[in-house]
N, C-alpha and C. Protein backbone atom coordinates (compact mmCIF):
# COMPACT_ATOMS: atom_id res chain seq x y z
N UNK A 1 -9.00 -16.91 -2.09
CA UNK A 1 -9.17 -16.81 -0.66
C UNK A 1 -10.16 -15.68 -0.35
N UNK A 2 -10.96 -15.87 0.18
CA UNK A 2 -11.87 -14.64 0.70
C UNK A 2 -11.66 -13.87 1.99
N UNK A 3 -11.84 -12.83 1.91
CA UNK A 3 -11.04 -11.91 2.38
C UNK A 3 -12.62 -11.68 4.06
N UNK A 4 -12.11 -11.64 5.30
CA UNK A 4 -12.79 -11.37 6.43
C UNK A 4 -13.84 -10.33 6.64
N UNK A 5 -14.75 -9.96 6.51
CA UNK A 5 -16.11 -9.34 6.79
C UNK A 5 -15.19 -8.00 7.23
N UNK A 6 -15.56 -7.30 7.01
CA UNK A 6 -14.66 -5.87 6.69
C UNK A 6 -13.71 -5.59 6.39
N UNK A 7 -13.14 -6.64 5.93
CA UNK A 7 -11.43 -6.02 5.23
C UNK A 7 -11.51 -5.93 4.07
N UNK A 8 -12.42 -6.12 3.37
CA UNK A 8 -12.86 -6.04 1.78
C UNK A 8 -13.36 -4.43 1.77
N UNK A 9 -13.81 -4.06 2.49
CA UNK A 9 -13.95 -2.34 2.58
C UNK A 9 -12.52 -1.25 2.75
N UNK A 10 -11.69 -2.05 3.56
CA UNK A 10 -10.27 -1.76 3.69
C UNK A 10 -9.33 -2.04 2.59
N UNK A 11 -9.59 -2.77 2.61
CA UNK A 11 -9.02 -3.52 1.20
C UNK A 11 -9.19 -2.51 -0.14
N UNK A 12 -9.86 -2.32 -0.52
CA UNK A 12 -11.04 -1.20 -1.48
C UNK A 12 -10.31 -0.24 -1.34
N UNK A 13 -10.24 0.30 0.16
CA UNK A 13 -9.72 1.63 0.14
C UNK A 13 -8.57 1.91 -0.13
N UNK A 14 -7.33 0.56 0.46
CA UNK A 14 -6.24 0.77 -0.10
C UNK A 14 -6.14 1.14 -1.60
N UNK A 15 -6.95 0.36 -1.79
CA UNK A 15 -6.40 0.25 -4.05
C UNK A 15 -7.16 1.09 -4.41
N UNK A 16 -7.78 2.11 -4.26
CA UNK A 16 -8.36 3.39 -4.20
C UNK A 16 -7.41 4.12 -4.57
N UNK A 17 -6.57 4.47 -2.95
CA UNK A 17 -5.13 5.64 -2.70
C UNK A 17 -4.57 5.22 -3.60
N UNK A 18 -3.85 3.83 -3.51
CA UNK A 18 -3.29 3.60 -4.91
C UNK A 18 -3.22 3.77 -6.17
N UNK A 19 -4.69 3.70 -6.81
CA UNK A 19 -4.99 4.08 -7.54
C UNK A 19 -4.70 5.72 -8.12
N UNK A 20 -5.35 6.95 -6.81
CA UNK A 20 -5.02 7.49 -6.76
C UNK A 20 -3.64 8.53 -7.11
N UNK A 21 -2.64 7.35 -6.50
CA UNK A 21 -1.43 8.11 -6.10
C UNK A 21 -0.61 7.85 -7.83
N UNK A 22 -1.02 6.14 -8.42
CA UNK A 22 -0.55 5.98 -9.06
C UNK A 22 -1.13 6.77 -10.73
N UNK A 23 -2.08 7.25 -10.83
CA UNK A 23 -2.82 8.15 -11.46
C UNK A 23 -2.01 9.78 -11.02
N UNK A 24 -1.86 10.18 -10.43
CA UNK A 24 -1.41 11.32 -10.23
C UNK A 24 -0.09 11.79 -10.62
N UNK A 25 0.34 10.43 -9.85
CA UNK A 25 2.58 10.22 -10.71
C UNK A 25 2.57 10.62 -11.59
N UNK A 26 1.86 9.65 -12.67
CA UNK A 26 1.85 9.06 -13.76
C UNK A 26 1.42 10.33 -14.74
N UNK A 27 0.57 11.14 -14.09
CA UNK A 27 0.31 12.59 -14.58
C UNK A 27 1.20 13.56 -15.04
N UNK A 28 1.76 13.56 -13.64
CA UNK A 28 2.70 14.49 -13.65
C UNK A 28 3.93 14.34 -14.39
N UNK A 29 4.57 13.13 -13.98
CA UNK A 29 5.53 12.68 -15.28
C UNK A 29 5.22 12.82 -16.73
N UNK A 30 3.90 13.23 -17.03
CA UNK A 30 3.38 13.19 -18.39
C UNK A 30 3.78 14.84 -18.67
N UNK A 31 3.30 15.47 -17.85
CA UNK A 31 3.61 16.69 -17.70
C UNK A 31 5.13 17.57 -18.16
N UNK A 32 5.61 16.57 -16.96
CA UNK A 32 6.89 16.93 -16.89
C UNK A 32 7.89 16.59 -17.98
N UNK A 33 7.40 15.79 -18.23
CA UNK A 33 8.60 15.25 -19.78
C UNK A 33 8.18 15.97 -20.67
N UNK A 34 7.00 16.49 -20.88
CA UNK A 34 6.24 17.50 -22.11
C UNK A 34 6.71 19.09 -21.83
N UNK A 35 7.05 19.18 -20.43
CA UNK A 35 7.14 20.80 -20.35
C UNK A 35 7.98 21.07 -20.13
N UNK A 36 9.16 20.35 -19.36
CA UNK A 36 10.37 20.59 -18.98
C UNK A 36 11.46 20.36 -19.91
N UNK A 37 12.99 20.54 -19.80
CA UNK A 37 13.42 20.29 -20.56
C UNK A 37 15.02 19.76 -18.94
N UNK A 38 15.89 18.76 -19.16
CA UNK A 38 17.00 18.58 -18.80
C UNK A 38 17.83 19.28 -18.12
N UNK A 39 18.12 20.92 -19.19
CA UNK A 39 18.63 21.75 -18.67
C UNK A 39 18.16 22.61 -18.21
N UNK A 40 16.56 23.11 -18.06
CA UNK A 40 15.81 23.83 -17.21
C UNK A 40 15.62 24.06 -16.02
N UNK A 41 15.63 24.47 -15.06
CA UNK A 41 14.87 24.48 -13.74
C UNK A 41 14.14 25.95 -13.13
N UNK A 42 12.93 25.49 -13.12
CA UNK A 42 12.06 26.28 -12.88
C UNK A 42 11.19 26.54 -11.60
N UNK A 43 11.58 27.89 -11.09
CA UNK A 43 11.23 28.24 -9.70
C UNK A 43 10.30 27.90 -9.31
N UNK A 44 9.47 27.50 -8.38
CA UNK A 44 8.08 26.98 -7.90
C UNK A 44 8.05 27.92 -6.63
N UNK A 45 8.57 28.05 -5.57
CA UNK A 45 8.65 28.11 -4.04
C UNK A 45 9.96 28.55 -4.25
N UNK A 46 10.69 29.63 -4.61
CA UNK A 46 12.30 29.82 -4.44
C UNK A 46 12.48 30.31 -3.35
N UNK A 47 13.31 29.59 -2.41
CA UNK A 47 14.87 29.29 -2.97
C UNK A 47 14.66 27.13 -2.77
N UNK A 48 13.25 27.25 -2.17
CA UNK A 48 13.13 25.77 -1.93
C UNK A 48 12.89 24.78 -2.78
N UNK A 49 11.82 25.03 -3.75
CA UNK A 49 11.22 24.38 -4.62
C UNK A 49 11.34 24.61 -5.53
N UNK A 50 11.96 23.97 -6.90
CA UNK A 50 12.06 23.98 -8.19
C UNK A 50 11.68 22.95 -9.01
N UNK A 51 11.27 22.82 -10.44
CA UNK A 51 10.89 21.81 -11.33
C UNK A 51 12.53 21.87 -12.29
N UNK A 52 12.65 20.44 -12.37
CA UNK A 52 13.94 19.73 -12.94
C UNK A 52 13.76 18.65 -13.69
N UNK A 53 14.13 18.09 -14.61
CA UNK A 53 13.43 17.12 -15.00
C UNK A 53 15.07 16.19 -15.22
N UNK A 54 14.56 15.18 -14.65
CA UNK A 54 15.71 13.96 -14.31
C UNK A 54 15.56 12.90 -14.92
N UNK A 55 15.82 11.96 -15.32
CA UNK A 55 15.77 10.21 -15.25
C UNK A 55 16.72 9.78 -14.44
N UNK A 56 16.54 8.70 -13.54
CA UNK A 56 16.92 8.10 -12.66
C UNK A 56 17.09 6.99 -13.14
N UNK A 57 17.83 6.41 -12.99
CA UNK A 57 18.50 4.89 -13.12
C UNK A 57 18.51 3.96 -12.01
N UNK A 58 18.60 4.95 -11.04
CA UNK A 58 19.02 4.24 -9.87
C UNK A 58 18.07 4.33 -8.30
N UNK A 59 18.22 4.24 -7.35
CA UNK A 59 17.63 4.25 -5.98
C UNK A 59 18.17 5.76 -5.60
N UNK A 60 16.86 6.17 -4.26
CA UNK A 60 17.31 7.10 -3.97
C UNK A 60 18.33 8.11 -3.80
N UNK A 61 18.96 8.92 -4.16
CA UNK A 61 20.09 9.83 -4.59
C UNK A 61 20.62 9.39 -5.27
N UNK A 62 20.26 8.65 -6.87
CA UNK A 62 20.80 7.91 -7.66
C UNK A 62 21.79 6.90 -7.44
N UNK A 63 21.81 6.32 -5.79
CA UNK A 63 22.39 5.11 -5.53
C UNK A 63 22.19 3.71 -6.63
N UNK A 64 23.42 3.03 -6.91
CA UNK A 64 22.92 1.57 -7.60
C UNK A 64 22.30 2.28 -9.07
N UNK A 65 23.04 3.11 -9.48
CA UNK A 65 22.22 3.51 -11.03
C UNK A 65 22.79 2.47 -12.00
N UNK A 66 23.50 1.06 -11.70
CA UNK A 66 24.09 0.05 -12.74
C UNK A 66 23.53 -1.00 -12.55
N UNK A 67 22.42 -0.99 -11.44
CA UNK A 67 21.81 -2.06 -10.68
C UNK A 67 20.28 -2.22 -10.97
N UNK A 68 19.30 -1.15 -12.64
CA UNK A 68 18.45 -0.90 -12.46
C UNK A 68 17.21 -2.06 -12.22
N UNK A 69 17.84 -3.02 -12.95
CA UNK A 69 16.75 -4.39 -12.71
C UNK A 69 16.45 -4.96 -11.50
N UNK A 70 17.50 -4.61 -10.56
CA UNK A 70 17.56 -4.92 -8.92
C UNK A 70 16.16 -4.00 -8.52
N UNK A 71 16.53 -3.15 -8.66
CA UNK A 71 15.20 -1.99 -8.39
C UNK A 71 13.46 -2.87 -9.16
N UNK A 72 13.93 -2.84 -10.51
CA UNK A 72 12.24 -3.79 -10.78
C UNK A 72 12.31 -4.38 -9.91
N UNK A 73 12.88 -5.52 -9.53
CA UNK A 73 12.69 -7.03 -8.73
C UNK A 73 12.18 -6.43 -7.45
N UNK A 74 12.62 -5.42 -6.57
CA UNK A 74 12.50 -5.01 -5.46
C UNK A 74 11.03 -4.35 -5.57
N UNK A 75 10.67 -3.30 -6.32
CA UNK A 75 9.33 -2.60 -6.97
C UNK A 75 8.51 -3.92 -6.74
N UNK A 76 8.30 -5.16 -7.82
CA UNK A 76 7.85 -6.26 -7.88
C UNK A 76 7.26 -6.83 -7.14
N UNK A 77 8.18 -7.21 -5.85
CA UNK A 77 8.03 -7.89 -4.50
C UNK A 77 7.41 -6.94 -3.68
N UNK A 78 7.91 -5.57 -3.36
CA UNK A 78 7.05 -4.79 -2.35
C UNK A 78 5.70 -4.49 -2.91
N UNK A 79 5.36 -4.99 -4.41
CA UNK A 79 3.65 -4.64 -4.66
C UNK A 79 2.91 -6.23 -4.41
N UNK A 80 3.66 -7.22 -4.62
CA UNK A 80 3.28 -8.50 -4.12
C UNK A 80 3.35 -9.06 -2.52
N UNK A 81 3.94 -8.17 -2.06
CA UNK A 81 4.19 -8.39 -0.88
C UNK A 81 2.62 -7.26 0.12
N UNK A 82 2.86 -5.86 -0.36
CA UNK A 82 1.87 -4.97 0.41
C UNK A 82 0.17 -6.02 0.26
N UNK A 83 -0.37 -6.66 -1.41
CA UNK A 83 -1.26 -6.74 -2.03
C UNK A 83 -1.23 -7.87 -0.92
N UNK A 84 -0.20 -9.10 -0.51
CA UNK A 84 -0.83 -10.41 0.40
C UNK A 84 -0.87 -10.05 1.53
N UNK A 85 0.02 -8.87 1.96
CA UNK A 85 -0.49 -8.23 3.88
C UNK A 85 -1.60 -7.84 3.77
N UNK A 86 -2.26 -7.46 3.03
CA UNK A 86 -3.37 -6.29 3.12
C UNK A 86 -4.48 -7.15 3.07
N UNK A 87 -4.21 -8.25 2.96
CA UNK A 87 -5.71 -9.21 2.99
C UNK A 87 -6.37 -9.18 4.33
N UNK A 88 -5.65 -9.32 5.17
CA UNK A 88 -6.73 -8.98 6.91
C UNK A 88 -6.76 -7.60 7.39
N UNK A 89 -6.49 -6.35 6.53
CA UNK A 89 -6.25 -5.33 7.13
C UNK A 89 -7.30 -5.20 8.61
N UNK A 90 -6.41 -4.44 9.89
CA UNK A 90 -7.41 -4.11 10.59
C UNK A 90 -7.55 -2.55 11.08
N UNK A 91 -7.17 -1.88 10.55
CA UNK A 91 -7.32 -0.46 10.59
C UNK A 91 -7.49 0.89 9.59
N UNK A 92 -7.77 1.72 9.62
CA UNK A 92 -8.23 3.07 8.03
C UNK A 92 -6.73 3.16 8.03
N UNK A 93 -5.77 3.13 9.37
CA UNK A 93 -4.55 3.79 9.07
C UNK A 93 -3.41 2.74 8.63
N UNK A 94 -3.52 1.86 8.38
CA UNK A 94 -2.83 1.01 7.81
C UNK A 94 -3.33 0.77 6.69
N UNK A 95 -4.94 0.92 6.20
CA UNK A 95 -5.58 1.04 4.39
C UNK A 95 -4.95 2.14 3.93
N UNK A 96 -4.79 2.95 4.51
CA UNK A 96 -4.32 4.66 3.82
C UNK A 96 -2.62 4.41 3.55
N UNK A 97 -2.30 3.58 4.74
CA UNK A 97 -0.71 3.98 4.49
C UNK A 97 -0.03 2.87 3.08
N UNK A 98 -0.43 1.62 3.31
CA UNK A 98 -0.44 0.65 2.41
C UNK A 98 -0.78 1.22 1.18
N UNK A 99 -1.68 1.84 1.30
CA UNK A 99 -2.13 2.66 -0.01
C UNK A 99 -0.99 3.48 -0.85
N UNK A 100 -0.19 4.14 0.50
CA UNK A 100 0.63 5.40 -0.25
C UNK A 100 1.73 4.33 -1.04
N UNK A 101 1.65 3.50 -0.07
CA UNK A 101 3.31 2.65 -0.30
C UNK A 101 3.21 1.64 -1.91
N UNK A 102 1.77 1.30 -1.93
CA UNK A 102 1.42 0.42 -3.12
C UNK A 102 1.29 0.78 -4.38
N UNK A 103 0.69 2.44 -3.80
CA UNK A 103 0.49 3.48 -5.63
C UNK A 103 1.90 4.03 -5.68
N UNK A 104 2.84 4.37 -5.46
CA UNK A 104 4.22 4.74 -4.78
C UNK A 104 5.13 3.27 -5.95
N UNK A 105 4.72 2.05 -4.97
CA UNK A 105 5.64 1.36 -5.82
C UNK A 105 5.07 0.77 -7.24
N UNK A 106 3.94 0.74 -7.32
CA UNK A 106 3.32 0.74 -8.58
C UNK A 106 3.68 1.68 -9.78
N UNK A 107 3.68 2.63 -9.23
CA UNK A 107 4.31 3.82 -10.44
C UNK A 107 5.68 3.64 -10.53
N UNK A 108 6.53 3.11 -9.43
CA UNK A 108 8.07 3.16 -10.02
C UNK A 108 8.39 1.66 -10.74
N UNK A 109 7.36 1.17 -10.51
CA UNK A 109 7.45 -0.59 -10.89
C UNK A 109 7.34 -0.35 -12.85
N UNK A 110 6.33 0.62 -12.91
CA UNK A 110 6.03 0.87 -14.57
C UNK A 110 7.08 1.52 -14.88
N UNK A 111 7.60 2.47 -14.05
CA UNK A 111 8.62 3.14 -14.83
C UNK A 111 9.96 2.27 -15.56
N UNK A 112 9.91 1.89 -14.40
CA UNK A 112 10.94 0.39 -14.52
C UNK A 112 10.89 -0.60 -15.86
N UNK A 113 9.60 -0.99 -15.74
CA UNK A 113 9.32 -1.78 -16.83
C UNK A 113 9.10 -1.69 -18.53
N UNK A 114 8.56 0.10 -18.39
CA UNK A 114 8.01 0.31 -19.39
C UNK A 114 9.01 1.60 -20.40
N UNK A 115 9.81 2.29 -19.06
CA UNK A 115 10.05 4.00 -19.82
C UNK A 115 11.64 3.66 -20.47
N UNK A 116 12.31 3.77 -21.25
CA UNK A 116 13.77 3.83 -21.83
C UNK A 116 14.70 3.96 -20.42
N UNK A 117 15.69 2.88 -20.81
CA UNK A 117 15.93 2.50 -21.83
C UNK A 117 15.91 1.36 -22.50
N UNK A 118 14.91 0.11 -21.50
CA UNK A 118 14.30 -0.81 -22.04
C UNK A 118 13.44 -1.36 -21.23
N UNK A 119 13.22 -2.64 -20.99
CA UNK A 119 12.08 -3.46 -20.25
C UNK A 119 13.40 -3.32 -19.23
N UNK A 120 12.32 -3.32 -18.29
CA UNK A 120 12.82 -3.71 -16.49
C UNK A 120 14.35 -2.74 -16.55
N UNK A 121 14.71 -1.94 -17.67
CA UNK A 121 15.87 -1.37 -17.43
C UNK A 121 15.33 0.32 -17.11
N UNK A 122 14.27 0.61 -17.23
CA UNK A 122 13.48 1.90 -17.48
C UNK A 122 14.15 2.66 -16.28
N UNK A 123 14.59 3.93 -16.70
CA UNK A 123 14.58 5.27 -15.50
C UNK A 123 13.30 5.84 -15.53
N UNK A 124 13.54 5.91 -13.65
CA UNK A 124 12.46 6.65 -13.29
C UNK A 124 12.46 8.03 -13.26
N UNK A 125 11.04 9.12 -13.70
CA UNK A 125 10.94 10.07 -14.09
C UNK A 125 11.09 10.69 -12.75
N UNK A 126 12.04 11.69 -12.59
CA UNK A 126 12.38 12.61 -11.34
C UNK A 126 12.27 14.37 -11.80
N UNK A 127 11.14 14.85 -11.27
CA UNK A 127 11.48 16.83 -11.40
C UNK A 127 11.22 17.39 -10.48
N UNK A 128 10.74 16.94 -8.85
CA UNK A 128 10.57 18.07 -8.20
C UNK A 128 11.52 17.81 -7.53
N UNK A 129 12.55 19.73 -7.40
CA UNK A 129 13.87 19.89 -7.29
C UNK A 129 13.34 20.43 -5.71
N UNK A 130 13.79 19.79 -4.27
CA UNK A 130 13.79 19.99 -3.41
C UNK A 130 15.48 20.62 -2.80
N UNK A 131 16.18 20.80 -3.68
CA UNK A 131 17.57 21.47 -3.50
C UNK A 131 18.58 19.80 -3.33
N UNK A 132 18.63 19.20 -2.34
CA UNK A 132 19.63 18.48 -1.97
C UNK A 132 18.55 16.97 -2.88
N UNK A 133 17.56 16.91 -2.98
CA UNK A 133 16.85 16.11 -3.81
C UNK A 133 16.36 16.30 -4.65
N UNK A 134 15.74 15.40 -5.72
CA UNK A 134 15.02 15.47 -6.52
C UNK A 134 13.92 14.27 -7.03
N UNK A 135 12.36 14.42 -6.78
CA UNK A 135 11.81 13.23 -6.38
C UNK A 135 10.57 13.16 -7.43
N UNK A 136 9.20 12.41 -7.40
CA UNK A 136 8.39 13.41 -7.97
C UNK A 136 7.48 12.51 -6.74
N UNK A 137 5.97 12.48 -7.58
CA UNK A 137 4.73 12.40 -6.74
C UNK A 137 5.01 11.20 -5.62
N UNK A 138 5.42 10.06 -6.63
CA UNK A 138 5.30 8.77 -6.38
C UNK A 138 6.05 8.58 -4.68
N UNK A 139 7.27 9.33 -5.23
CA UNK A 139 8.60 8.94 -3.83
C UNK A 139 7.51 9.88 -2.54
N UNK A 140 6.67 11.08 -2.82
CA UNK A 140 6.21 11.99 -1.73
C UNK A 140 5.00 10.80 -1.42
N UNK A 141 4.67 9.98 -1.81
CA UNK A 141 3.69 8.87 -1.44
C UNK A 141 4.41 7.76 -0.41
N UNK A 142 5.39 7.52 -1.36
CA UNK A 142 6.07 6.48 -0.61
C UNK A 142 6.74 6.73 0.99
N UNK A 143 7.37 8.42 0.97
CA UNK A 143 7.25 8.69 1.70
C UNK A 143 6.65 8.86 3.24
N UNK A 144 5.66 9.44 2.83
CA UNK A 144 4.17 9.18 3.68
C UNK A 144 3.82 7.90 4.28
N UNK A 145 4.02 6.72 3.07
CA UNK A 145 3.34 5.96 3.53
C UNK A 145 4.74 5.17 4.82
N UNK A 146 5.78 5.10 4.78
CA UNK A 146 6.67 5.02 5.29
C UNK A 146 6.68 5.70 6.92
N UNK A 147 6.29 6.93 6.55
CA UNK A 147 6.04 7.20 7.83
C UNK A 147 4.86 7.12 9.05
N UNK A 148 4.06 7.07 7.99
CA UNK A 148 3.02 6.37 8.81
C UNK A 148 3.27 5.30 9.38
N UNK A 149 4.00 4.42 8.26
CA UNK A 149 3.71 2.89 8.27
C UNK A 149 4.58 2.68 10.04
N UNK A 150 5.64 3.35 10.68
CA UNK A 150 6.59 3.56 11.36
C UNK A 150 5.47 4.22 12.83
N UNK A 151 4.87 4.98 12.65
CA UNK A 151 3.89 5.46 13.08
C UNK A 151 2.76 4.80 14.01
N UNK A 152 2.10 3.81 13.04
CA UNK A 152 1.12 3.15 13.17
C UNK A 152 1.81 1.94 14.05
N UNK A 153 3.41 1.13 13.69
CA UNK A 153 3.95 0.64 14.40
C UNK A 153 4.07 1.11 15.64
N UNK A 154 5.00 1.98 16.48
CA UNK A 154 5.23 2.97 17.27
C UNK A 154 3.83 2.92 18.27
N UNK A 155 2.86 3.06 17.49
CA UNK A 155 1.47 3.07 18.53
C UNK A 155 0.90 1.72 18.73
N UNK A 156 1.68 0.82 18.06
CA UNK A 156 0.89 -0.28 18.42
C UNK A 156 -0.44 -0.98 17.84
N UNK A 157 -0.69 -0.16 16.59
CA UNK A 157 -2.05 -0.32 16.12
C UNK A 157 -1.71 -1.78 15.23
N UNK A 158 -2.31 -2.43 15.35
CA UNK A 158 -2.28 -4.11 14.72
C UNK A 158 -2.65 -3.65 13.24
N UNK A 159 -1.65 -4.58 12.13
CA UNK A 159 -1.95 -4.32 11.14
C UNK A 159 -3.03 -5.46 10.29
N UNK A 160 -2.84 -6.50 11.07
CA UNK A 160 -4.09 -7.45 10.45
C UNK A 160 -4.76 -7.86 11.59
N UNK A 161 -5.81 -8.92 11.48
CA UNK A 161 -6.95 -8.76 12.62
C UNK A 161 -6.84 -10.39 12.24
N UNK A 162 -7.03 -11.27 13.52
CA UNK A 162 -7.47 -12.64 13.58
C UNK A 162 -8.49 -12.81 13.05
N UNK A 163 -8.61 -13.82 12.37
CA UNK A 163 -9.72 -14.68 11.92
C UNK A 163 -10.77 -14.92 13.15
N UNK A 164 -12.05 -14.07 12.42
CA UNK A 164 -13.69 -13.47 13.16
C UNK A 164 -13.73 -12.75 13.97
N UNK A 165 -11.92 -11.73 14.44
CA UNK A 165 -12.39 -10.65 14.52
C UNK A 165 -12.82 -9.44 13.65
N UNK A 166 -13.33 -8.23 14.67
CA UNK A 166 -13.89 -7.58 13.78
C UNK A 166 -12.95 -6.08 13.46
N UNK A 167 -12.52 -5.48 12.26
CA UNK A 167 -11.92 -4.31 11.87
C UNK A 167 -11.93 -3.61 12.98
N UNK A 168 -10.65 -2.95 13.29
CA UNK A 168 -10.43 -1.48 14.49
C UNK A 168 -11.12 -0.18 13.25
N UNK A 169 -12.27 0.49 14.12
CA UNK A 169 -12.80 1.42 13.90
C UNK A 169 -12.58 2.69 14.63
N UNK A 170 -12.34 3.83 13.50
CA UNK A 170 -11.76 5.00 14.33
C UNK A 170 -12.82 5.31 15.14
N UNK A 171 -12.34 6.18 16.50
CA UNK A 171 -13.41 6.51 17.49
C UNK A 171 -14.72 7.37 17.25
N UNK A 172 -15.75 7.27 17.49
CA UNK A 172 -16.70 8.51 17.18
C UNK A 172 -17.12 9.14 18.04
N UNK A 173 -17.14 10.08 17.88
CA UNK A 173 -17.92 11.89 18.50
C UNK A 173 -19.68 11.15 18.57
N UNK A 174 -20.05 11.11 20.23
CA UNK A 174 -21.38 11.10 20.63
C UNK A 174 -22.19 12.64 19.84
């Protein structure tokens, strides 16, 4: 299917952030499993911020940690699902936010699939210790993009554009 005379620029940009976000996770978890240890936690920002190093099994606050394949399937669908909305995008702020939400579930989709303790059974890598949480890059993406995404709703900004219209362009300074 070919994609509408500027949404292929939008388009781009999403899987960019994505790219991005999912490159950066994926870093840091590299990091973090190499430097940290289980029983460690290490001050960053005290009394707020600490490095912890977790595996997760489960959904946010380790909800459903017996349920981990539920989580792939869900990962799965929200990257098949963002990748077929995003075909008419009509705004930067719905490329950016789609973005956070796609590199976000992309990185927990691999974790899922790929990290112990088997296929589609994988825990996800968790160390930054926010006190009552513990998250890393990916969830502060998903985050974001969540709130935007709520955001961009809220104002009304259209997230796809009819067929031969043309992309919403942010305003410019004469």
């Amino acid at each position: 299917m070919r994609l509408e005379r500027g949404s292929s620029r939008l388009y781009s940009m999403m899987l960019m952030l994505a790219a991005v976000v999912l490159l950066a996770d994926q870093l840091t978890k590299l990091w973090a499993v190499s430097a940290l240890s289980e029983t460690e936690r290490v001050a960053v920002i005290p009394p707020l911020i600490h490095f912890r190093l977790l595996y997760n099994p489960g959904a946010a606050f380790s909800i459903g940690t017996g349920a981990t394949w539920v989580f792939t399937l869900v990962a799965a669908a929200a990257v098949a699902g963002i990748l077929y909305t995003a075909r008419r995008l009509a705004s930067t702020g719905w490329a950016l936010a789609l973005g956070a939400l796609l590199g976000g579930a992309v990185s927990h989709l691999g974790d899922r699939l790929f990290r112990e303790p088997g296929f589609a059974r994988g825990h996800v890598v968790d160390f930054i210790d926010y006190g009552p949480f513990v998250g890393n890059v990916a969830d502060i993406a998903l985050t974001c993009g969540c709130v935007a995404l709520v955001l961009l709703s809220l104002r009304g900004v259209p997230l796809a554009k009819e067929p031969g219209e043309e992309p919403a362009q942010l305003p410019s300074n004469p």
